[in-house]
Protein backbone atom coordinates (compact mmCIF):
# COMPACT_ATOMS: atom_id res chain seq x y z
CA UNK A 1 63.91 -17.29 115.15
CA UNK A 2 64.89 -20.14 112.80
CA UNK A 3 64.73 -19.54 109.26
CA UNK A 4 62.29 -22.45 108.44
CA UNK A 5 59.48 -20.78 110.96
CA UNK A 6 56.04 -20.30 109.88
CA UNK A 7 56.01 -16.81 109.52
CA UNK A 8 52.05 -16.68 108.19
CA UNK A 9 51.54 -17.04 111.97
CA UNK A 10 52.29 -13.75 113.54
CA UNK A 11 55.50 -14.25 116.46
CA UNK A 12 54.70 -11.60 119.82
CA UNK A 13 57.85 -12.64 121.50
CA UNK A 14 58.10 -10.84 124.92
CA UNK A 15 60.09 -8.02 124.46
CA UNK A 16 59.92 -4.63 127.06
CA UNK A 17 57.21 -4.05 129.21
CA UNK A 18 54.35 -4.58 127.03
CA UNK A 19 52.39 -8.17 126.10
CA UNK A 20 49.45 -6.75 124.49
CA UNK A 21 50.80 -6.24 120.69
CA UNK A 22 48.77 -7.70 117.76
CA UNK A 23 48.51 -8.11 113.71
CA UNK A 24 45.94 -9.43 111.51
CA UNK A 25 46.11 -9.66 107.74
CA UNK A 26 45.99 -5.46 107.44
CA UNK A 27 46.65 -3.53 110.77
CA UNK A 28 49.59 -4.28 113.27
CA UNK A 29 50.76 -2.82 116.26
CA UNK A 30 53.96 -1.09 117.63
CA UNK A 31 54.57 -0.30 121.29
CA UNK A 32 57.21 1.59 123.24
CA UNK A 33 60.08 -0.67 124.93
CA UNK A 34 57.79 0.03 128.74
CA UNK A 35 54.11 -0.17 126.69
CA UNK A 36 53.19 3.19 127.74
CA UNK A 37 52.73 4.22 124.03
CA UNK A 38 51.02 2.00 121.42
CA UNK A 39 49.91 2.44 117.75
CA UNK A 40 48.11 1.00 115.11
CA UNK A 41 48.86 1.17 111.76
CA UNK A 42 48.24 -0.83 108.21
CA UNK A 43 50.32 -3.66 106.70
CA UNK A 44 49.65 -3.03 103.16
CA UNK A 45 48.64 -0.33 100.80
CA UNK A 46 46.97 2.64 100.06
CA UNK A 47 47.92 3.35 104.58
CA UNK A 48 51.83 1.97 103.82
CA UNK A 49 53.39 3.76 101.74
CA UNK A 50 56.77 2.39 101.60
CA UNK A 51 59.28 0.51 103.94
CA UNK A 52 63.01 1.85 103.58
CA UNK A 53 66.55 1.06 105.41
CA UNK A 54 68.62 4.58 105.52
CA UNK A 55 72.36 5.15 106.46
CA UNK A 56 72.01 8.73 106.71
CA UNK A 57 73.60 11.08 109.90
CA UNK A 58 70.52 11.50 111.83
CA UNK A 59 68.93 7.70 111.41
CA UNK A 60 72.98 6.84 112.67
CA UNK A 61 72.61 9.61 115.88
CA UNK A 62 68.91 8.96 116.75
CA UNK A 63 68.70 5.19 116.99
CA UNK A 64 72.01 4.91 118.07
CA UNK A 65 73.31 2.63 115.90
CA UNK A 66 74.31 2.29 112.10
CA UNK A 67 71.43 2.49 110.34
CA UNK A 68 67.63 2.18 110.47
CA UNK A 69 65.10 0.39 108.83
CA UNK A 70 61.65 2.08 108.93
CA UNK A 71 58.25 2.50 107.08
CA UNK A 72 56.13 5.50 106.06
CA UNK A 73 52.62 5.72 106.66
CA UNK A 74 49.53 7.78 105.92
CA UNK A 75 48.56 9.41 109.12
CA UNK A 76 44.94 9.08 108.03
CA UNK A 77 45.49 5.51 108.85
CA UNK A 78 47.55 5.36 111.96
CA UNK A 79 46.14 5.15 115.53
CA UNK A 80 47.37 5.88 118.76
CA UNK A 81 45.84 3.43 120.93
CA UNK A 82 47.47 4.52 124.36
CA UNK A 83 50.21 6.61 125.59
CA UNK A 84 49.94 9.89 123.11
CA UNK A 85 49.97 12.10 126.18
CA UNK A 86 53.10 10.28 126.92
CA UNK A 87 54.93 10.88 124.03
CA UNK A 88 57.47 13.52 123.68
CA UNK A 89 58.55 15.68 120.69
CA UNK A 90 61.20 17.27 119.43
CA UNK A 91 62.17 19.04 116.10
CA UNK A 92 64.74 20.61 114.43
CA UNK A 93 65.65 21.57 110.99
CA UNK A 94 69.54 21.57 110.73
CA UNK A 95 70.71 18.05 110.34
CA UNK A 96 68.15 16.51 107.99
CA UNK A 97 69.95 16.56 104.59
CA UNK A 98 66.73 18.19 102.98
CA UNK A 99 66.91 20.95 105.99
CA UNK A 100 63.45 20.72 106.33
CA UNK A 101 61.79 20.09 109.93
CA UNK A 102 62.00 16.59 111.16
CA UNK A 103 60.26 16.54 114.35
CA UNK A 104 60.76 13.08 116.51
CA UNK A 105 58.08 11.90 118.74
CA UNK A 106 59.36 9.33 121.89
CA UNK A 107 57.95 8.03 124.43
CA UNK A 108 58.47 10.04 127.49
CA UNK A 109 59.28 6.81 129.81
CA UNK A 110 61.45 5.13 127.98
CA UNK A 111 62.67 6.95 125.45
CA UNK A 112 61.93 4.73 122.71
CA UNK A 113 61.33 6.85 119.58
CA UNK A 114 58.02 6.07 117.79
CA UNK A 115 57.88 7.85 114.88
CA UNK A 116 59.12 10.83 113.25
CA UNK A 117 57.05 13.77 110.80
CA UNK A 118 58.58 16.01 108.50
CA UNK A 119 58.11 19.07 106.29
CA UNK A 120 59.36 16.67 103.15
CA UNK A 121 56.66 14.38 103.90
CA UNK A 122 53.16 15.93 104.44
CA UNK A 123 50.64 14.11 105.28
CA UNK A 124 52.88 11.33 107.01
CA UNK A 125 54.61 9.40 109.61
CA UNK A 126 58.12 7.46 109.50
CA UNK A 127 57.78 4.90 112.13
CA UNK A 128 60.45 2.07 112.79
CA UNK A 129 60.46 -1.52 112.05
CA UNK A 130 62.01 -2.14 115.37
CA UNK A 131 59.13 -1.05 117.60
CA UNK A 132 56.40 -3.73 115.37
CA UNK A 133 55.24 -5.83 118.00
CA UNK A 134 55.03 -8.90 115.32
CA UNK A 135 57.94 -9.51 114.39
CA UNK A 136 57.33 -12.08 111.34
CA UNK A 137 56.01 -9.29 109.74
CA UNK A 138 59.61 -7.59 110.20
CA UNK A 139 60.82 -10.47 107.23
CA UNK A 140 57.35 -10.10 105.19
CA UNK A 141 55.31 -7.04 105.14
CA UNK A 142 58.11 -4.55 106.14
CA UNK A 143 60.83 -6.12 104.82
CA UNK A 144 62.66 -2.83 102.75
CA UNK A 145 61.86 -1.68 99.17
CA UNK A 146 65.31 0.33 99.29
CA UNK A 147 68.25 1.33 100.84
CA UNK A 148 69.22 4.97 100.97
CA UNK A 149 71.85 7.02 102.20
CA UNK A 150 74.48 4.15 100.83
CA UNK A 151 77.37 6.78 100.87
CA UNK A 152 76.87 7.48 104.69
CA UNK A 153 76.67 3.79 105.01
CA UNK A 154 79.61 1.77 107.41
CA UNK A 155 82.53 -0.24 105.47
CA UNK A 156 81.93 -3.16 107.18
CA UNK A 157 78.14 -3.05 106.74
CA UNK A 158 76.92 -4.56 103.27
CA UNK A 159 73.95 -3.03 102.84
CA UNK A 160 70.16 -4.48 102.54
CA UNK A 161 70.05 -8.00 100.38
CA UNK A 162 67.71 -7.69 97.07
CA UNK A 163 66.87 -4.37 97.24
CA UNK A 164 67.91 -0.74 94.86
CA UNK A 165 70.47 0.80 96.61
CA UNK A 166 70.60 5.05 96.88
CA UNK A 167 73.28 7.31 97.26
CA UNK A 168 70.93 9.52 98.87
CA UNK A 169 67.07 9.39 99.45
CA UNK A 170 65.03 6.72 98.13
CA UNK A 171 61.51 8.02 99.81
């Protein structure tokens, strides 16, 4: 998408199996990469609590990639619309760096991971960025309020523009 777009407008580009995501000016969805599992959840304060990149070993192993960028919110506020018989969990408590419980919750078709709950953060979810069906609100509403886990972060990666960097967490 070009940088000039309008992004007041939300942008639903096609993207997996599902065509049915949303936003308005306070609740958005995020869907699954088949649409078997979708969720509601708030764009703004007191239901999001804070949107954060992190570097760290597990967000590098579970994604499969270098980093990822995701965004905490009360589960009071978030909504499983379809698919939460579908979705798949599992925990552990030896990699997380606060060895607490992180348990990871994925969609049982495809594998996309939804969100994640852990000890560290009752009363929470950590969902990712990437699943947001609207993805204007990817550069607005959930663009990242830090970066943590800089030291486990790759050479060649420079790190979120604009925003306090961590050595470790920044939740």
């Amino acid at each position: 998408m070009a940088a000039t777009a309008d992004r007041s407008k939300p942008y639903i580009p096609l993207a997996g199996g599902a065509d049915d995501g949303w936003s308005t000016d306070d609740e958005a969805t995020a869907t699954c990469f088949c649409g078997a599992v979708q969720l509601s959840f708030p764009t703004q304060g007191p239901g999001l609590v804070k949107v954060f990149v992190c570097n760290c070993a597990d967000c590098h192993k579970i994604t499969a990639s270098m980093f990822a960028t995701n965004f905490t919110v009360l589960d009071t506020h978030l909504k499983h619309l379809r698919g939460q018989d579908n979705l798949t969990a599992f925990g552990q408590s030896r990699t997380p760096a606060s060895g607490k419980n992180m348990t990871n919750y994925f969609c049982s078709t495809c594998g996309t991971l939804m969100y994640r709950v852990g000890e560290l953060f009752p009363g929470m979810s950590i969902l990712r960025v990437g699943t947001v069906d609207d993805f204007n609100l990817h550069a607005t509403k959930l663009k990242p309020q830090v970066e943590q886990y800089v030291k486990d972060r790759v050479e060649w990666l420079h790190g979120a523009e604009g925003v306090p960097q961590a050595q470790a967490t920044g939740i």
